[in-house]
C-alpha atoms as a PDB file:
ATOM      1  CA  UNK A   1       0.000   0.000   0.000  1.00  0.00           C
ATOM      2  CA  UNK A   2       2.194   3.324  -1.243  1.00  0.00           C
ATOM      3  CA  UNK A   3       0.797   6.331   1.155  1.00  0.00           C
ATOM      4  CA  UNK A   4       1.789  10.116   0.489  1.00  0.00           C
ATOM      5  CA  UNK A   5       2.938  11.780   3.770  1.00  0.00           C
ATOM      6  CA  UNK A   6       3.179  15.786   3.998  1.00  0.00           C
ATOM      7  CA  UNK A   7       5.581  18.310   6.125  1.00  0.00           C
ATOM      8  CA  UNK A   8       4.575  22.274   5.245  1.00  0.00           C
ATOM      9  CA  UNK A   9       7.603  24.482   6.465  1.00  0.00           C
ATOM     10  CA  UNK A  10       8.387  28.113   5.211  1.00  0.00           C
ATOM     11  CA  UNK A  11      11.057  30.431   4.978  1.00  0.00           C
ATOM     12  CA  UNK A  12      11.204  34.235   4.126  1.00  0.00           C
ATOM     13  CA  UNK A  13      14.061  35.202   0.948  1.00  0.00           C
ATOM     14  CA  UNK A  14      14.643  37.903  -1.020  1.00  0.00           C
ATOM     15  CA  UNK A  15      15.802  37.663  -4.789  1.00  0.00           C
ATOM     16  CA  UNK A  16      15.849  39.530  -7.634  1.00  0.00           C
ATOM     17  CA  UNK A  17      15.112  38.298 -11.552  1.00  0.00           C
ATOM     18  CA  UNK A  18      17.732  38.720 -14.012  1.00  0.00           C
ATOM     19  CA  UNK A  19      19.228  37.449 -16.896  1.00  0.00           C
ATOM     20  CA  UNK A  20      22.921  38.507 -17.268  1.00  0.00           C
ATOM     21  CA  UNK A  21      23.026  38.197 -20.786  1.00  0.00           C
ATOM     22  CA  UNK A  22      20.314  40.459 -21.369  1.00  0.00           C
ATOM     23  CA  UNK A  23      20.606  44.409 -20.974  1.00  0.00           C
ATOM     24  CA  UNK A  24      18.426  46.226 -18.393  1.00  0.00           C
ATOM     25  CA  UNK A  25      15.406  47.143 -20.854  1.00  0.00           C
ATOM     26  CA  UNK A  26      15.151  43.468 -21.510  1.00  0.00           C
ATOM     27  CA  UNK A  27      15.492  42.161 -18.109  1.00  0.00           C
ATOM     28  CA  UNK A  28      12.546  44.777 -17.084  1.00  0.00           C
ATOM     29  CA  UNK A  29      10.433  43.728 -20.060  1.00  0.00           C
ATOM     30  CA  UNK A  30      10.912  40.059 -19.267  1.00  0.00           C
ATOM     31  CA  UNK A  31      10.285  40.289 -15.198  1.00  0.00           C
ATOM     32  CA  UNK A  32       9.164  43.416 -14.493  1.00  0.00           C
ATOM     33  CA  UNK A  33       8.986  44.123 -10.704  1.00  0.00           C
ATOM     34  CA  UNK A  34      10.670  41.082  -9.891  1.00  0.00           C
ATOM     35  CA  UNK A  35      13.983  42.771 -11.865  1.00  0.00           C
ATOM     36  CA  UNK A  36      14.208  45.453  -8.991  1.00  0.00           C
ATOM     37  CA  UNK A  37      17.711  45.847  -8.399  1.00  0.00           C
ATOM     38  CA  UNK A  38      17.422  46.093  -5.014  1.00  0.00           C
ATOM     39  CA  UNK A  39      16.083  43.021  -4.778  1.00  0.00           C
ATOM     40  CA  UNK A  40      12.429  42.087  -3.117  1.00  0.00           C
ATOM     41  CA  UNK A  41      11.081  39.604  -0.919  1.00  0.00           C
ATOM     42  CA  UNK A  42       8.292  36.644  -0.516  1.00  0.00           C
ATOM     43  CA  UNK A  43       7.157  34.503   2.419  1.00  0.00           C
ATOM     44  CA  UNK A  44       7.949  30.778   0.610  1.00  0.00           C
ATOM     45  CA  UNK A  45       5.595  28.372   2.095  1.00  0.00           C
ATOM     46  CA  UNK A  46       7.135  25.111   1.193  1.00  0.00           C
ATOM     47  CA  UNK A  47       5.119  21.870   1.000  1.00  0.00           C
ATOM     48  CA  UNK A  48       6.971  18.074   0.727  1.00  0.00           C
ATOM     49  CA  UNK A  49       5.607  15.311  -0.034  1.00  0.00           C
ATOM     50  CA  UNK A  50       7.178  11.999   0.249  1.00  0.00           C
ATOM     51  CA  UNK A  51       4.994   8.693  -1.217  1.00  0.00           C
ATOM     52  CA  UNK A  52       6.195   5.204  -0.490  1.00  0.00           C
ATOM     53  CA  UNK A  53       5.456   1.503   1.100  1.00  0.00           C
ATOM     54  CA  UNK A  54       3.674   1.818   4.340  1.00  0.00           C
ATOM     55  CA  UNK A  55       5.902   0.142   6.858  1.00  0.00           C
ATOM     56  CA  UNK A  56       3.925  -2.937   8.332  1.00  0.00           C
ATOM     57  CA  UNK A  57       6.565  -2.495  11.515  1.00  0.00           C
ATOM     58  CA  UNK A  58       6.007   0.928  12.248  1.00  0.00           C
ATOM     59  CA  UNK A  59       3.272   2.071  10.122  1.00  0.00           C
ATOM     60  CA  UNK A  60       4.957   5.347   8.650  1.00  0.00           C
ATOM     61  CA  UNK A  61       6.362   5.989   5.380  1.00  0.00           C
ATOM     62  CA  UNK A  62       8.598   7.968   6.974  1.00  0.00           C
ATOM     63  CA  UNK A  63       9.340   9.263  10.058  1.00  0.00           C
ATOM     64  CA  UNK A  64       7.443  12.767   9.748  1.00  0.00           C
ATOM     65  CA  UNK A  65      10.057  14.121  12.481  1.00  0.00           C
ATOM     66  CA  UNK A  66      13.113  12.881  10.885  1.00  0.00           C
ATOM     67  CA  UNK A  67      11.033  14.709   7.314  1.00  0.00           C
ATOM     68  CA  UNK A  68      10.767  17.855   9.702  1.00  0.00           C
ATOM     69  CA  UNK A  69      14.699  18.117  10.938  1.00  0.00           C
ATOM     70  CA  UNK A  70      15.664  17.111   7.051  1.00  0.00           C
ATOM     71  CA  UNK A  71      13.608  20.155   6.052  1.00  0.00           C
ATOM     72  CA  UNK A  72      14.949  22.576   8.918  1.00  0.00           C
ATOM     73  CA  UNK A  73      18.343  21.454   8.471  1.00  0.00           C
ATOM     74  CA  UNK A  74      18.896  21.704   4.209  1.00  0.00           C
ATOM     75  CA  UNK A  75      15.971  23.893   3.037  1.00  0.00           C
ATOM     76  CA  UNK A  76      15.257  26.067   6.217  1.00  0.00           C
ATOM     77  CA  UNK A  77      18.669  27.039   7.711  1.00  0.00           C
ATOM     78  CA  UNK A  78      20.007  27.330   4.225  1.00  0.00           C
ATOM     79  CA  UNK A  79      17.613  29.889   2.518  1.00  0.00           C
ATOM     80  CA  UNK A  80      15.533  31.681   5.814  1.00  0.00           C
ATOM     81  CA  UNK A  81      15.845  35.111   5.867  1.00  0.00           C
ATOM     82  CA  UNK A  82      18.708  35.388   3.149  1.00  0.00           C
ATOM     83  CA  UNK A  83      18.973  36.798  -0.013  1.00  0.00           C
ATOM     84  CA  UNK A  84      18.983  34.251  -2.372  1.00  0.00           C
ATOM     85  CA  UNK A  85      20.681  35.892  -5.361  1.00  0.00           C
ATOM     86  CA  UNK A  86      23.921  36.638  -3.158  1.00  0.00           C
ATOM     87  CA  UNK A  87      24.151  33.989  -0.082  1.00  0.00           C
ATOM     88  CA  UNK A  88      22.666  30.995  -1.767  1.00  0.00           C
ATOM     89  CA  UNK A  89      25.749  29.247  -3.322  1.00  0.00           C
ATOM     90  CA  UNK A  90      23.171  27.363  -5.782  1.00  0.00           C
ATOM     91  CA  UNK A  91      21.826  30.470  -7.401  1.00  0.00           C
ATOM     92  CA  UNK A  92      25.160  32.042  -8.281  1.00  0.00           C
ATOM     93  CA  UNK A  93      24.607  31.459 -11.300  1.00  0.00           C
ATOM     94  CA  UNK A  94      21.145  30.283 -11.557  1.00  0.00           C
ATOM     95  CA  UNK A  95      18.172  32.661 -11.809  1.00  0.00           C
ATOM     96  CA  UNK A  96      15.873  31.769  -8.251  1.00  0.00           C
ATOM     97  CA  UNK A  97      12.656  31.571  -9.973  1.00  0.00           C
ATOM     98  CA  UNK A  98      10.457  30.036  -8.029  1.00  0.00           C
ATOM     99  CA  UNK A  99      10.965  27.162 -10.473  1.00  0.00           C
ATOM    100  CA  UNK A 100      14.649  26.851 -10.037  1.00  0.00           C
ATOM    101  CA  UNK A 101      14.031  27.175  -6.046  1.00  0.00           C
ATOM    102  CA  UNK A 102      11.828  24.442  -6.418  1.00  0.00           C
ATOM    103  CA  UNK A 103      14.173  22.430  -8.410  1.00  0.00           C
ATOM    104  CA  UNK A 104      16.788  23.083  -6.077  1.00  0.00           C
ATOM    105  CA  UNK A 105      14.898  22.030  -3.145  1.00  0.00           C
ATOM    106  CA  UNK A 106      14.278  18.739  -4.475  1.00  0.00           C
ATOM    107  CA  UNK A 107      18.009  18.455  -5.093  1.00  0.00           C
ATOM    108  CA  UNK A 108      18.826  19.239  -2.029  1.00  0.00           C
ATOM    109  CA  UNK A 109      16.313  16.550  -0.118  1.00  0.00           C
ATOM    110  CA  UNK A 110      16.729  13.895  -2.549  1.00  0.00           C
ATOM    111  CA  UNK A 111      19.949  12.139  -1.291  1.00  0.00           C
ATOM    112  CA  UNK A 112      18.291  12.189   2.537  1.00  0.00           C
ATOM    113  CA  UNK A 113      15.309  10.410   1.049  1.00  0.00           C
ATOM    114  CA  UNK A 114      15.193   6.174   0.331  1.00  0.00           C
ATOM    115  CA  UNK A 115      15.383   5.544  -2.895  1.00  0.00           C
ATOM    116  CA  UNK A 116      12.257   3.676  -3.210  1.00  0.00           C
ATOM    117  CA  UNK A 117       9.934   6.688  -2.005  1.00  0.00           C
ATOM    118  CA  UNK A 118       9.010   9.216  -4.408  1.00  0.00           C
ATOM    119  CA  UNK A 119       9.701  13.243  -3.211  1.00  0.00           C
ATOM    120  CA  UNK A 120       7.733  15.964  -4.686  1.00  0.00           C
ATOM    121  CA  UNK A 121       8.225  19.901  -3.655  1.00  0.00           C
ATOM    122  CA  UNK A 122       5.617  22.177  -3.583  1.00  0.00           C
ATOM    123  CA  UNK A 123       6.761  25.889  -3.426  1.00  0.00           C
ATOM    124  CA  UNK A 124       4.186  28.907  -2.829  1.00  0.00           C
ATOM    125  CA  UNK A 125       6.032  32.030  -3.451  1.00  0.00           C
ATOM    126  CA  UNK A 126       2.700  33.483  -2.948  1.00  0.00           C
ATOM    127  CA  UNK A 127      -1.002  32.705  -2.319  1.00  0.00           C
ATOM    128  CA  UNK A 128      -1.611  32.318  -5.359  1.00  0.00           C
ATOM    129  CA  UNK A 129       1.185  31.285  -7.338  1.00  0.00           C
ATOM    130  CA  UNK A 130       2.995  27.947  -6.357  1.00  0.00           C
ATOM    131  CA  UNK A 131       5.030  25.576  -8.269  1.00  0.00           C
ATOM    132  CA  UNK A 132       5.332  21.458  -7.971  1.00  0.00           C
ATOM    133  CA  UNK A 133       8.682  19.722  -8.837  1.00  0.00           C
ATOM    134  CA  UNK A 134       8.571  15.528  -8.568  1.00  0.00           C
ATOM    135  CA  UNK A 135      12.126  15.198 -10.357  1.00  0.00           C
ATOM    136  CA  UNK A 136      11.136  14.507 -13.845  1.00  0.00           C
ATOM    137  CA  UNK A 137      13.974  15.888 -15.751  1.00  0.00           C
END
């Protein structure tokens, strides 16, 4: 019986849109406000999902605390309160879209999760717009 267990966690970040290879007229036509140069800020809320064989011996699919401290740890401590663009060594080069964050995210959680459970990141950069990532590349 495969199950689907949940954590929701969140983290505040500030970032700013750009393309380096493209001048300032086309970086503001592309991404608008999210080009500021000063850089602006969402509160992430961050949903993972992790789907697998229910364990007959302990009846998780995972430990939903050992989920919790993986999420604190990589995702949490690595990208709360920071600017992403500048102190996030995976988006030195990488525009944080809330696609690449997403994609990142999953990178980052993978290796911590067995290999026989699927993961799939949910990423709200607001209310309203969210993306899902479940490692199809």
């Amino acid at each position: 019986m495969r199950l689907t267990i949940s954590r929701k966690s969140h983290f505040n970040a500030a970032h700013r849109l750009f393309n380096k290879n493209w001048d300032d007229k086309k970086n503001q036509l592309v991404f608008g406000k999210c080009n500021n140069p000063n850089y602006h800020g969402h509160n992430y809320e961050l949903i993972v999902h992790v789907t697998g064989e229910l364990d007959p011996e302990t009846g998780f699919v995972m430990d939903l605390k050992e989920l919790s401290d993986l999420i604190k740890a990589e995702i949490e401590e690595a990208f709360d309160h920071k600017n992403l663009n500048l102190d996030v060594a995976e988006f030195a080069e990488l525009n944080p879209t809330a696609e690449n964050i997403a994609v990142v995210i999953w990178k980052k959680l993978r290796p911590f999760i067995s290999e026989d459970k699927d993961l799939e990141v949910v990423l709200y950069e607001t209310a309203r717009n969210f993306v899902s990532f479940k490692g199809d590349f």
